[in-house]
C-alpha atoms as a PDB file:
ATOM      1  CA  UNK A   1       0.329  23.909   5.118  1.00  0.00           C
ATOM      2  CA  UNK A   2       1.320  24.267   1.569  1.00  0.00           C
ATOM      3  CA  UNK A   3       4.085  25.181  -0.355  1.00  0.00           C
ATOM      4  CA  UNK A   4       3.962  26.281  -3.850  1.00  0.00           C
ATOM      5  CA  UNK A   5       7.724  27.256  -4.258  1.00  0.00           C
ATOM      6  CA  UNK A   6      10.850  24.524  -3.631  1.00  0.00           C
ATOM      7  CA  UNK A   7      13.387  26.911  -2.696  1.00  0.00           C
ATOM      8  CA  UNK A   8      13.360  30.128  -0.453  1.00  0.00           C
ATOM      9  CA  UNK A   9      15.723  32.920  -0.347  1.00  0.00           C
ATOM     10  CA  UNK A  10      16.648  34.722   3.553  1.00  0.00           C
ATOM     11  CA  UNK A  11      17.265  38.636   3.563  1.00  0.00           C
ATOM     12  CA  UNK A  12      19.255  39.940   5.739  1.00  0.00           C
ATOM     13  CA  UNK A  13      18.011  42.407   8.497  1.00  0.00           C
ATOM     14  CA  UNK A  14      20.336  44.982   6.879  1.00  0.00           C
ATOM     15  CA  UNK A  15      18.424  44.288   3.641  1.00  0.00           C
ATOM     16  CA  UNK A  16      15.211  44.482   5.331  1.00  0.00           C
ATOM     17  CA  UNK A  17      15.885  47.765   6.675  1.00  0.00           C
ATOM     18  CA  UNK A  18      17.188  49.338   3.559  1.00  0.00           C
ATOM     19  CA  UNK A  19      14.380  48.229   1.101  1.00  0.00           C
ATOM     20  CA  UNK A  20      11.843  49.569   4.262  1.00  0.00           C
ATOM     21  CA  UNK A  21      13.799  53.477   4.343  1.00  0.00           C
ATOM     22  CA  UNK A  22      13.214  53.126   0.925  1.00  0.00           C
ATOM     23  CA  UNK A  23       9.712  52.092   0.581  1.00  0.00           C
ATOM     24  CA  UNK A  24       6.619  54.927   0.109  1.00  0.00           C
ATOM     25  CA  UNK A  25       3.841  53.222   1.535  1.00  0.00           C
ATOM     26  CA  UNK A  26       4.420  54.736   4.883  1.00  0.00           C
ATOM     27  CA  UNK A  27       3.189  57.906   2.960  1.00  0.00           C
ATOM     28  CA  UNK A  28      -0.449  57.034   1.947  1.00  0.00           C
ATOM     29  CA  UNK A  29      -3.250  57.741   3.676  1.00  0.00           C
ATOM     30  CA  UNK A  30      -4.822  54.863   5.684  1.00  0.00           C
ATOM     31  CA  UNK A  31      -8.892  54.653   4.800  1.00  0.00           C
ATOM     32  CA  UNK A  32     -10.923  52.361   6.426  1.00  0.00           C
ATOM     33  CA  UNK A  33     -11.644  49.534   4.426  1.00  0.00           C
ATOM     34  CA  UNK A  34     -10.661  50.825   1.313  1.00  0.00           C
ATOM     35  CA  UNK A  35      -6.797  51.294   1.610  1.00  0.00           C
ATOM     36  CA  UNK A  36      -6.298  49.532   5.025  1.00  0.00           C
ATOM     37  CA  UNK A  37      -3.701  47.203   7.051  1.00  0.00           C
ATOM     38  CA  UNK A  38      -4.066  44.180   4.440  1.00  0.00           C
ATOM     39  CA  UNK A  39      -3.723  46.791   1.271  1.00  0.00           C
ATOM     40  CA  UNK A  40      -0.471  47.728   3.108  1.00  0.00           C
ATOM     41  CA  UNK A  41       0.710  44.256   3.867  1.00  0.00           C
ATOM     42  CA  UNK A  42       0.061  42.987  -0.048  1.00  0.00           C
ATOM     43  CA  UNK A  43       1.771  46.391  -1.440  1.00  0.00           C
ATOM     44  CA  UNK A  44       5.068  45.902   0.175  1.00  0.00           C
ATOM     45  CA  UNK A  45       4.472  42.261   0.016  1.00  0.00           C
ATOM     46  CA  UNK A  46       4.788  43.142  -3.952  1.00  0.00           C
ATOM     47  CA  UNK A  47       7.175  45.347  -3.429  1.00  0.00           C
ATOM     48  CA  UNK A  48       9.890  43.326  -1.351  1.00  0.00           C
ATOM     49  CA  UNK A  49       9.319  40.683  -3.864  1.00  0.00           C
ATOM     50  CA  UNK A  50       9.834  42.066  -6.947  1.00  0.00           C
ATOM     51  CA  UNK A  51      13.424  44.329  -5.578  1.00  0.00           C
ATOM     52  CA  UNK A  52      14.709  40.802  -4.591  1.00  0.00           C
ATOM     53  CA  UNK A  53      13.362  38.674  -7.175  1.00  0.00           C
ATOM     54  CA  UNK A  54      16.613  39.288  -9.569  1.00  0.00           C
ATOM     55  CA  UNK A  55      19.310  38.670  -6.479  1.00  0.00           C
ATOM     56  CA  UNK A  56      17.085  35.144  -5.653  1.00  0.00           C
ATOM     57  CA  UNK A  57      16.277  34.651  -9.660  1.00  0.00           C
ATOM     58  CA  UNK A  58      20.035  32.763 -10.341  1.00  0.00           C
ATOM     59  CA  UNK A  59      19.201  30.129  -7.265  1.00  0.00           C
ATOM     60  CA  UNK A  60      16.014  29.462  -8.646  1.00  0.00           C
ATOM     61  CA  UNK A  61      14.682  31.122  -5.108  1.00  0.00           C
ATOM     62  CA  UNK A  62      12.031  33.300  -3.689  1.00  0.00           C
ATOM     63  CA  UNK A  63      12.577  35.485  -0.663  1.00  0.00           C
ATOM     64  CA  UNK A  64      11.003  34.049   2.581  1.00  0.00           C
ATOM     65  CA  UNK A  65       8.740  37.325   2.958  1.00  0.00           C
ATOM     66  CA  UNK A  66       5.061  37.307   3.228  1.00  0.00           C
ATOM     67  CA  UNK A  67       2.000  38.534   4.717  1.00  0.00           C
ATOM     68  CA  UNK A  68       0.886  37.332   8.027  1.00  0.00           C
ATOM     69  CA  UNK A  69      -2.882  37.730   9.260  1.00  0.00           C
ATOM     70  CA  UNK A  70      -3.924  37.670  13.371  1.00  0.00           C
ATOM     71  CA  UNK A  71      -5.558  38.877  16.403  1.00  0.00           C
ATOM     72  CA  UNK A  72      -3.717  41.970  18.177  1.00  0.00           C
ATOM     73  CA  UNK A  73      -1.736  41.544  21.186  1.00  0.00           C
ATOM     74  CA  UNK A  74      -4.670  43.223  23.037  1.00  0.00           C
ATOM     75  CA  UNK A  75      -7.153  40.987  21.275  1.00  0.00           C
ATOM     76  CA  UNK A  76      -9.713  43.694  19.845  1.00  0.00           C
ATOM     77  CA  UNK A  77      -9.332  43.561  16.122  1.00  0.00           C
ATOM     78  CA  UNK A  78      -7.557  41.711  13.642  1.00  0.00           C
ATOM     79  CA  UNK A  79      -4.388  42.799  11.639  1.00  0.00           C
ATOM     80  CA  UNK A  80      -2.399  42.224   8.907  1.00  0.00           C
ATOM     81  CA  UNK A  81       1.425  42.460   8.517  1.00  0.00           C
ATOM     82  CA  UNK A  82       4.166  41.191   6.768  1.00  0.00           C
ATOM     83  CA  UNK A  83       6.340  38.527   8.008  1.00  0.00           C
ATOM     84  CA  UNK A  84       9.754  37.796   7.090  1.00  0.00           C
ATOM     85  CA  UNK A  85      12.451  34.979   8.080  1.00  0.00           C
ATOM     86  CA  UNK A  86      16.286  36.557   8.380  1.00  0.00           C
ATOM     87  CA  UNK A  87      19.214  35.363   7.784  1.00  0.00           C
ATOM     88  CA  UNK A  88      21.466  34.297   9.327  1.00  0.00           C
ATOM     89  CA  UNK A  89      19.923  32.012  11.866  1.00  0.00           C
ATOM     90  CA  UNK A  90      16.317  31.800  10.658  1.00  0.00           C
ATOM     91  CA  UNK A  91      14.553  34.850  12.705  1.00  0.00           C
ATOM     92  CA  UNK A  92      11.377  35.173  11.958  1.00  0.00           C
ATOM     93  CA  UNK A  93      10.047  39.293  12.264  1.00  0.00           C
ATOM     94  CA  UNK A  94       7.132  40.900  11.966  1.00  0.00           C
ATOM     95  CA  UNK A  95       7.024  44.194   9.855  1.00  0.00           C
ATOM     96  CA  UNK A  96       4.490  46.845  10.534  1.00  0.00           C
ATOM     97  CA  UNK A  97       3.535  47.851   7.005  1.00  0.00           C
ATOM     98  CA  UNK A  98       1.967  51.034   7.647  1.00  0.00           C
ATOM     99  CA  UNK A  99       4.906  52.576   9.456  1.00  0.00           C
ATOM    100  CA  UNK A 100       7.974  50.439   8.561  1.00  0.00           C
ATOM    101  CA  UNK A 101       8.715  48.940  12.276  1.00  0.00           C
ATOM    102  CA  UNK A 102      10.346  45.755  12.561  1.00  0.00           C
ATOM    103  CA  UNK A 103       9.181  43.694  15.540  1.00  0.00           C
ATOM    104  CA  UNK A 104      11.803  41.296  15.712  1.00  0.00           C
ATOM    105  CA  UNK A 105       9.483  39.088  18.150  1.00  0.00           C
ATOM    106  CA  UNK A 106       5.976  39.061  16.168  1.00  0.00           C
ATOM    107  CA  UNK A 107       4.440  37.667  19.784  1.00  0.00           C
ATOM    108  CA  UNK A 108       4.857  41.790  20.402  1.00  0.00           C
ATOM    109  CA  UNK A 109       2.176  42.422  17.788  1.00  0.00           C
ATOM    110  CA  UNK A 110       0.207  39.258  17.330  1.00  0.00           C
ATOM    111  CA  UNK A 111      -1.716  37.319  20.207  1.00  0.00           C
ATOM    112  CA  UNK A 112      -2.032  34.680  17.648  1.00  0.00           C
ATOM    113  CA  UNK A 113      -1.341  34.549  14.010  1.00  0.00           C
ATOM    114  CA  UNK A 114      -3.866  32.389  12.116  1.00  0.00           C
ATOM    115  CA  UNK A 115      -2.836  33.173   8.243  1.00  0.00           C
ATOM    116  CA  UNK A 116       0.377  33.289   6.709  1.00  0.00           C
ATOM    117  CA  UNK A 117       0.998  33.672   2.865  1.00  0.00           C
ATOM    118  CA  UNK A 118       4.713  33.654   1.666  1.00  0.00           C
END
């Protein structure tokens, strides 16, 4: 494990929830291989990042959201998702980028999660 950044910002769940009613990407299209589950996870990745980036800028922070890669709970394909840890308490969710649901136990969507970029 790596990290690139020192310091790392916590939304809130509240947060979470507001910047996902707000988000678009729910709307597109998904097309196999061309604008699928890791095009999803990177866009609100982007997203999430830049909305916060001001609120974390003046701690010298970035927000503890990221893109998680795994096996499905019923182990027949691979996913990606984004991943986020919550404050308070340090809760780690899983969001389902293509519809906006927060699994706030990622073992409900991943049987194992190999890949995890923050």
């Amino acid at each position: 494990m790596s990290n690139l950044d020192r310091t790392y910002g916590l939304l809130t769940a509240d947060i979470l929830n507001s910047m996902l009613a707000q988000d678009e990407h729910n709307l597109i299209s998904y097309q196999n291989d061309l604008f699928d589950c890791d095009d999803f996870a990177f866009n609100v990745f982007s997203d999430v990042r830049s909305v916060v980036f001001d609120a974390f800028k003046e701690h010298e922070a970035v927000t503890a959201f990221g893109v998680v890669f795994g096996t499905v709970r019923d182990g027949s394909d691979r996913h990606a998702a984004n991943v986020a840890v919550l404050s308070p308490g340090m809760e780690v969710v899983c969001v389902e980028p293509q519809t906006d649901h927060v699994f706030y136990d990622c073992c409900d969507m991943f049987a194992n999660a190999d890949t995890l970029i923050i």
